[in-house]
N, C-alpha and C. Protein backbone atom coordinates (compact mmCIF):
# COMPACT_ATOMS: atom_id res chain seq x y z
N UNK A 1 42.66 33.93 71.61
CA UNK A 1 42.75 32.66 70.95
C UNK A 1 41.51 32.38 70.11
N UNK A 2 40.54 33.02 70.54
CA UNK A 2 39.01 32.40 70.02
C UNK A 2 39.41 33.12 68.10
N UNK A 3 39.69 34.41 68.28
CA UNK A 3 39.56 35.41 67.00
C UNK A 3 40.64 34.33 66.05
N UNK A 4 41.67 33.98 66.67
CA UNK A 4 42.56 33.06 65.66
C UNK A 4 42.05 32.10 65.25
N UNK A 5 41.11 31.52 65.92
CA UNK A 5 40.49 29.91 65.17
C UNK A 5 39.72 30.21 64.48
N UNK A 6 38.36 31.26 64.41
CA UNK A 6 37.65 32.01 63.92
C UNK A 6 38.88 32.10 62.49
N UNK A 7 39.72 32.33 62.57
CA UNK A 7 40.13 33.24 61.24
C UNK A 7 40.70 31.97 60.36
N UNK A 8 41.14 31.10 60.92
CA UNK A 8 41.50 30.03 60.32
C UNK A 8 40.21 29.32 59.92
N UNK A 9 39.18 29.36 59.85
CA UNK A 9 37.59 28.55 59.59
C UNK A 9 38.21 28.36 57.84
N UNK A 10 38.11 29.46 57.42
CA UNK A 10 38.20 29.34 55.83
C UNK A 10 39.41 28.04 55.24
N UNK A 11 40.13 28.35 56.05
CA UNK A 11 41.89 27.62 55.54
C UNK A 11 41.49 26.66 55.65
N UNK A 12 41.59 26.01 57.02
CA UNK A 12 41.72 24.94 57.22
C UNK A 12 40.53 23.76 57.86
N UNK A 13 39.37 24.19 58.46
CA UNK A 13 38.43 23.91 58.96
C UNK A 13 37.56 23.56 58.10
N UNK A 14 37.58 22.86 57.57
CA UNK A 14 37.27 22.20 56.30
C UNK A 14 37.39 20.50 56.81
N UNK A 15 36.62 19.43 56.17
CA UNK A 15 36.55 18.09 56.44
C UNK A 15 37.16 17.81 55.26
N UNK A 16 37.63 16.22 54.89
CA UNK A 16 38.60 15.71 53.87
C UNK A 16 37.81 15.82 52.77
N UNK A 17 36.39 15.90 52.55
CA UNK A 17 35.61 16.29 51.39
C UNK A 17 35.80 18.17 50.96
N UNK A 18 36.61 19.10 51.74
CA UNK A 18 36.56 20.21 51.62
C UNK A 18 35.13 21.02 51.88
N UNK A 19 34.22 20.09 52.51
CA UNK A 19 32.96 20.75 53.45
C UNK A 19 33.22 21.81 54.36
N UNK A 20 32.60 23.03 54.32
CA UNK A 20 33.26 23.88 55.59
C UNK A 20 32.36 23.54 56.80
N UNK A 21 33.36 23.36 57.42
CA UNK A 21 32.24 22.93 59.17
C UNK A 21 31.80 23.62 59.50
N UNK A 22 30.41 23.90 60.11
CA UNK A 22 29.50 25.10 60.88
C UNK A 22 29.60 24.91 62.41
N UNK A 23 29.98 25.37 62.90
CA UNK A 23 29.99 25.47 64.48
C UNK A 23 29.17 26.15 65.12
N UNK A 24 28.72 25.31 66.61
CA UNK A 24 28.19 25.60 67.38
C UNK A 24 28.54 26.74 68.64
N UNK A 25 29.39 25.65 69.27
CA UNK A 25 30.43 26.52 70.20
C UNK A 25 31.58 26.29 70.04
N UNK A 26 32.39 26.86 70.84
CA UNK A 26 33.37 26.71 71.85
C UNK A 26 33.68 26.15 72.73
N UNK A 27 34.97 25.00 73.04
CA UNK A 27 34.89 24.70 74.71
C UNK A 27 36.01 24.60 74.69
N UNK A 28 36.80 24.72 75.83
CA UNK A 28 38.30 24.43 76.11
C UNK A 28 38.14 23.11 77.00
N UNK A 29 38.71 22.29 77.20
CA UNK A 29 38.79 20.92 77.78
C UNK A 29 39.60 21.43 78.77
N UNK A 30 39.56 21.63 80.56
CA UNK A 30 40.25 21.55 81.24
C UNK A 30 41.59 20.92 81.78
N UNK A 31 40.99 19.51 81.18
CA UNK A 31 42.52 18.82 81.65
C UNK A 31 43.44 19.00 80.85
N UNK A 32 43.01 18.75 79.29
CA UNK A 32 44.23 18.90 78.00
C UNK A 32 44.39 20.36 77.61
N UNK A 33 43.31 21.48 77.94
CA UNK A 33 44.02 22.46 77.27
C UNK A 33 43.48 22.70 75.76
N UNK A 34 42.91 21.33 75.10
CA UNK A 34 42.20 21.65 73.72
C UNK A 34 40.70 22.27 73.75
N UNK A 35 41.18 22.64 72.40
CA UNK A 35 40.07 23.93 71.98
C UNK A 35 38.78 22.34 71.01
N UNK A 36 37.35 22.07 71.67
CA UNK A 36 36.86 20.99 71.04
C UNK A 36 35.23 22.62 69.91
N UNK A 37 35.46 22.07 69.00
CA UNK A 37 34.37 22.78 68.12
C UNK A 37 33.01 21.81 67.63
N UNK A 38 32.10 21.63 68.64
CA UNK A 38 31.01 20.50 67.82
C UNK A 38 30.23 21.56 66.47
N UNK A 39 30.05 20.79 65.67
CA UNK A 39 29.06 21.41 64.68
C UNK A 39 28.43 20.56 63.52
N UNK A 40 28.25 21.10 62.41
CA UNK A 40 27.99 19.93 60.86
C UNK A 40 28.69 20.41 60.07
N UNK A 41 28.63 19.77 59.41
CA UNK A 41 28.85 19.59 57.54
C UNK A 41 27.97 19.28 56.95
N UNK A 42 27.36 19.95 56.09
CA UNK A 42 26.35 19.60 55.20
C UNK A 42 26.48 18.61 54.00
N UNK A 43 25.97 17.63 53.74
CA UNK A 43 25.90 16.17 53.31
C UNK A 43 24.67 16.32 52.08
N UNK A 44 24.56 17.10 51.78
CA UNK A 44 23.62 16.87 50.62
C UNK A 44 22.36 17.07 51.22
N UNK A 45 21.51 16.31 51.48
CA UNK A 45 20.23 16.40 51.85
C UNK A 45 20.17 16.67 53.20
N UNK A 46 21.47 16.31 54.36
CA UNK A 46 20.74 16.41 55.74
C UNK A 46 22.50 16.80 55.84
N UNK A 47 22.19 17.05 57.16
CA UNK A 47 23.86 17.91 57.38
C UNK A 47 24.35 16.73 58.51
N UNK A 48 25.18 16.55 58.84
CA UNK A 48 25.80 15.38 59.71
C UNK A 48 27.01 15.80 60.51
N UNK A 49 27.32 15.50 61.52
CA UNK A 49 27.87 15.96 62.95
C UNK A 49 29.15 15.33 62.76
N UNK A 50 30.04 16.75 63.17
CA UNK A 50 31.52 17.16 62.72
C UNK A 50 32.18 17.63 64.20
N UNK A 51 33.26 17.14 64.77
CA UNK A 51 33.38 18.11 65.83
C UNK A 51 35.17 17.76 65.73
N UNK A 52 35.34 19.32 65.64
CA UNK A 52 37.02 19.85 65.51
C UNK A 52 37.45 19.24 66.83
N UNK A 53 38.87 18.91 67.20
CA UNK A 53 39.52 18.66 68.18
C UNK A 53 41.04 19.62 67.86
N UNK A 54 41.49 20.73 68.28
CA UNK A 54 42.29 21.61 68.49
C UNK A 54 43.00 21.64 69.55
N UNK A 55 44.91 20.85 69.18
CA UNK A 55 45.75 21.20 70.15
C UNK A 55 45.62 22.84 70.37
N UNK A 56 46.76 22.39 71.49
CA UNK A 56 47.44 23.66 71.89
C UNK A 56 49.04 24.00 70.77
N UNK A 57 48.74 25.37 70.59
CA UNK A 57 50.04 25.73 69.35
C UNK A 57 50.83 25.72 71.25
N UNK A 58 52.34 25.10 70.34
CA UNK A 58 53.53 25.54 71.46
C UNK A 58 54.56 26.01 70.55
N UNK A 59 55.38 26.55 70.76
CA UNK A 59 56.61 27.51 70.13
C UNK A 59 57.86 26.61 69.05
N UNK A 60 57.31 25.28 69.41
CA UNK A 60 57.71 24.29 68.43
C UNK A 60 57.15 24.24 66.90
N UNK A 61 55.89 24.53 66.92
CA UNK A 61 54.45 24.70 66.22
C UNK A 61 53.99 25.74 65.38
N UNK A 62 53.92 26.05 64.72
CA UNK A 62 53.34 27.43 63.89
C UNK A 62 52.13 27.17 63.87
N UNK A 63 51.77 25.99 63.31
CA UNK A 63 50.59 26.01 63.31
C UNK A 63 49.92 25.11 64.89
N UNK A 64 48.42 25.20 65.29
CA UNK A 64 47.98 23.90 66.32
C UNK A 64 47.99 22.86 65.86
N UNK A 65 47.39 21.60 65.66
CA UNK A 65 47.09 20.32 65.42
C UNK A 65 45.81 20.36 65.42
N UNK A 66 44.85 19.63 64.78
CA UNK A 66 43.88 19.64 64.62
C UNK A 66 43.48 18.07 64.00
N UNK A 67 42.29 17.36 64.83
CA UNK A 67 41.42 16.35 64.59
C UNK A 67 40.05 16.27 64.45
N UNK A 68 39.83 15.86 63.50
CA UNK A 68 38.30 15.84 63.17
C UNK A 68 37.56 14.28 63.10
N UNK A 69 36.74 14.24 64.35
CA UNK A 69 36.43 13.40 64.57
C UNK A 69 34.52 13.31 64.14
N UNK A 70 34.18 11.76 63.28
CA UNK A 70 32.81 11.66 62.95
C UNK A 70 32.45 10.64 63.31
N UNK A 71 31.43 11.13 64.22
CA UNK A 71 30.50 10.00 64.90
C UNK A 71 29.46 9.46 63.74
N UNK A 72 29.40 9.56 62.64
CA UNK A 72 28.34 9.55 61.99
C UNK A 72 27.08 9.46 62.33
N UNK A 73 26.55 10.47 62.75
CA UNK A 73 24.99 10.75 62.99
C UNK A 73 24.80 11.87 62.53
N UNK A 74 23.42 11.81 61.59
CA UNK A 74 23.03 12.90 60.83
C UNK A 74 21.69 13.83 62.19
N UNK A 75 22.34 15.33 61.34
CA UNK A 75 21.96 16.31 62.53
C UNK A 75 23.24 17.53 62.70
N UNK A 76 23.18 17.81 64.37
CA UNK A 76 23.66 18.93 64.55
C UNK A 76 24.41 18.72 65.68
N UNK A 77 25.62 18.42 66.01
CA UNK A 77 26.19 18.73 67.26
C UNK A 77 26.02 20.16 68.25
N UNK A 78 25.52 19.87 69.14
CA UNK A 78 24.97 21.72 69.71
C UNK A 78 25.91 22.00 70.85
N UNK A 79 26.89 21.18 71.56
CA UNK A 79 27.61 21.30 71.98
C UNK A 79 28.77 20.32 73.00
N UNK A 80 29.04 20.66 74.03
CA UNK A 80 29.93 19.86 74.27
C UNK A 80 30.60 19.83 76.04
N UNK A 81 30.36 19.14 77.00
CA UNK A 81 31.09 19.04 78.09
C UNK A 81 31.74 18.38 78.48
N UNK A 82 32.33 18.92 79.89
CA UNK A 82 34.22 17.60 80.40
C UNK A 82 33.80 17.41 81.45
N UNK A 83 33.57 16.10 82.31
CA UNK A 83 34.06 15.71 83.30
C UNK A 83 35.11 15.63 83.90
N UNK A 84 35.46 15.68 85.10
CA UNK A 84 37.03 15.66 85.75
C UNK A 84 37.80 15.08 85.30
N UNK A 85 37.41 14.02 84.25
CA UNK A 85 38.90 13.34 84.00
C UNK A 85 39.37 13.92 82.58
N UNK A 86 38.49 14.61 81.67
CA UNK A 86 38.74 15.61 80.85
C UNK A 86 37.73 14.53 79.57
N UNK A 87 36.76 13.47 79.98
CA UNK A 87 36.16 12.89 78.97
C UNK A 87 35.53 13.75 78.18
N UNK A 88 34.92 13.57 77.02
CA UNK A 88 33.98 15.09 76.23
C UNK A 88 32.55 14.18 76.29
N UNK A 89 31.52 15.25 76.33
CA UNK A 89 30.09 14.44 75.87
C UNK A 89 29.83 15.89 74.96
N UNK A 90 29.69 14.97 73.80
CA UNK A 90 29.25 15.70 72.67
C UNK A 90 27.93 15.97 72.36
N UNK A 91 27.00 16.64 72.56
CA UNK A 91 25.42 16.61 72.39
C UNK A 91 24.30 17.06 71.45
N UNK A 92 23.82 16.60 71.10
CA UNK A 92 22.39 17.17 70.15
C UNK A 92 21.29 16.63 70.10
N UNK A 93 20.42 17.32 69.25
CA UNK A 93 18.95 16.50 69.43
C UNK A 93 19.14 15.24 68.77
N UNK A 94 19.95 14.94 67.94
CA UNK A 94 19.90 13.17 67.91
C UNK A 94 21.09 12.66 68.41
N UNK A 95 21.15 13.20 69.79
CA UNK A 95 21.89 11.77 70.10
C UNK A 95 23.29 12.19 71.55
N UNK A 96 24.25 11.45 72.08
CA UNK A 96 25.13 12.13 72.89
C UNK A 96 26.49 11.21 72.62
N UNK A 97 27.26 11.84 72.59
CA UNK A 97 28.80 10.78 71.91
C UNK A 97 29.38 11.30 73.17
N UNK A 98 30.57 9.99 73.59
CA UNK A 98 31.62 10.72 74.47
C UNK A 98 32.61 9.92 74.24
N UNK A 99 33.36 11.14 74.33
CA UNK A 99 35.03 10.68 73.89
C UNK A 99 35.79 10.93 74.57
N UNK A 100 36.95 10.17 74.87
CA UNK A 100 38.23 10.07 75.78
C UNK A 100 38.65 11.30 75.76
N UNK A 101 40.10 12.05 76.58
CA UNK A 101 40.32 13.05 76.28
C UNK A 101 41.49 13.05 75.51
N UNK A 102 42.07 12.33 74.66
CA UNK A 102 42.20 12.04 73.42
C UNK A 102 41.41 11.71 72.34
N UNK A 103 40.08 11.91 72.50
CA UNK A 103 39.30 12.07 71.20
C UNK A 103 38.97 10.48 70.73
N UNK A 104 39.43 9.54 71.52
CA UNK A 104 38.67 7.76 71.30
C UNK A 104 37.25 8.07 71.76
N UNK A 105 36.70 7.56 70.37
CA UNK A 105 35.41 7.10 71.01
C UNK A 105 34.83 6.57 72.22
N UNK A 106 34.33 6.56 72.51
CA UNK A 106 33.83 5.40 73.68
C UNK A 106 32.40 4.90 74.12
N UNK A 107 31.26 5.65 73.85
CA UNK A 107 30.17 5.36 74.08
C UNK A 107 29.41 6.21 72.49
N UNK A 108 28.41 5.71 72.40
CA UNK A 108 27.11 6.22 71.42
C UNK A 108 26.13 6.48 71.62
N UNK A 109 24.97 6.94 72.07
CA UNK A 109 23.63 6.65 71.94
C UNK A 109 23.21 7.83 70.79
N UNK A 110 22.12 6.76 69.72
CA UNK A 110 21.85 7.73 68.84
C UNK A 110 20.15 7.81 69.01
N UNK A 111 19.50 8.95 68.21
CA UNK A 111 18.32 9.12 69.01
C UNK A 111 17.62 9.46 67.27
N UNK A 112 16.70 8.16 67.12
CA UNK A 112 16.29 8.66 65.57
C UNK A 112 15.24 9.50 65.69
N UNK A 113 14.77 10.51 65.24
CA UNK A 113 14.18 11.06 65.17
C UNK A 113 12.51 10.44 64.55
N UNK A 114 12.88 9.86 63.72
CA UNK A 114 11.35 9.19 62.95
C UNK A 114 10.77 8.07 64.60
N UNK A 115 11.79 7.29 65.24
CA UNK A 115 11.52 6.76 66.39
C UNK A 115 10.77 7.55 67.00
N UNK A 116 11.32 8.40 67.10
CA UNK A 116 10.78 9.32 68.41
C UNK A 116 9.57 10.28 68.28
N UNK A 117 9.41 10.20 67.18
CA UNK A 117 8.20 11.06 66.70
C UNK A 117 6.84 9.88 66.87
N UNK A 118 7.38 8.83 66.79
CA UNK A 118 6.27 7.73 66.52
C UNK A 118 6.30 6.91 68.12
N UNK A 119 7.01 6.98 69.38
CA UNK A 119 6.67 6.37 70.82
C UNK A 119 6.01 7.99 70.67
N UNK A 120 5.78 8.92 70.59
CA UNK A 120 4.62 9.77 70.68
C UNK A 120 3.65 9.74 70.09
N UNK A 121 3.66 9.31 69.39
CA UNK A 121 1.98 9.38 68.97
C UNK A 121 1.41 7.61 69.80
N UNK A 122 2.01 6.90 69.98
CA UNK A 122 1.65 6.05 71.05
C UNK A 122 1.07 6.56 72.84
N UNK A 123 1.83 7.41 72.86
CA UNK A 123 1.44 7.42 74.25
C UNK A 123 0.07 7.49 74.56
């Protein structure tokens, strides 16, 4: 399954601006079965966090389904885990998103970087 999504990157893995998404990893979501891809899209000056949401193809289907969900935070999604109920926490150095296991938002924390550079030089 991995080599098929891989091969589809060019086609279809693309955002509604026709950005090609860069990926991090891989994860399969235990409870649903979807294939989740955190990564970016590059935005001009800074690249900003993209993460694929990939049904499962069933024999109804030629193709999977596919959602692309943006938290808008500029950066890098580096990856991605499920809790038992199949929630996602999406992660990177700025910041951690988690989403239902239908892909609703639900929480944010974003982590600015210029912030954080500057409670250090305080300490």
């Amino acid at each position: 399954m991995t080599r098929r999504l891989i091969s589809y990157e060019v086609d279809w893995l693309s955002d509604d601006r026709d950005r090609l998404i860069e990926f991090r990893t891989i994860a399969v979501n235990p409870v649903t079965g979807h294939t989740w891809l955190p990564g970016c899209v590059d935005c001009g000056n800074y690249p900003e966090w993209r993460i694929v949401v990939v049904g499962k193809r069933t024999h109804r289907r030629k193709w999977a389904r596919r959602r692309i969900l943006k938290p808008q935070i500029r950066g890098d999604a580096k990856g991605v885990v499920f809790d038992e109920d199949g929630n996602a926490y999406v992660y990177g150095y700025e910041g951690v998103v988690k989403y239902s296991k239908y892909g609703k938002l639900l929480a944010k924390t974003e982590l600015k970087y210029e912030e954080f550079t500057l409670s250090l030089i305080h300490i």
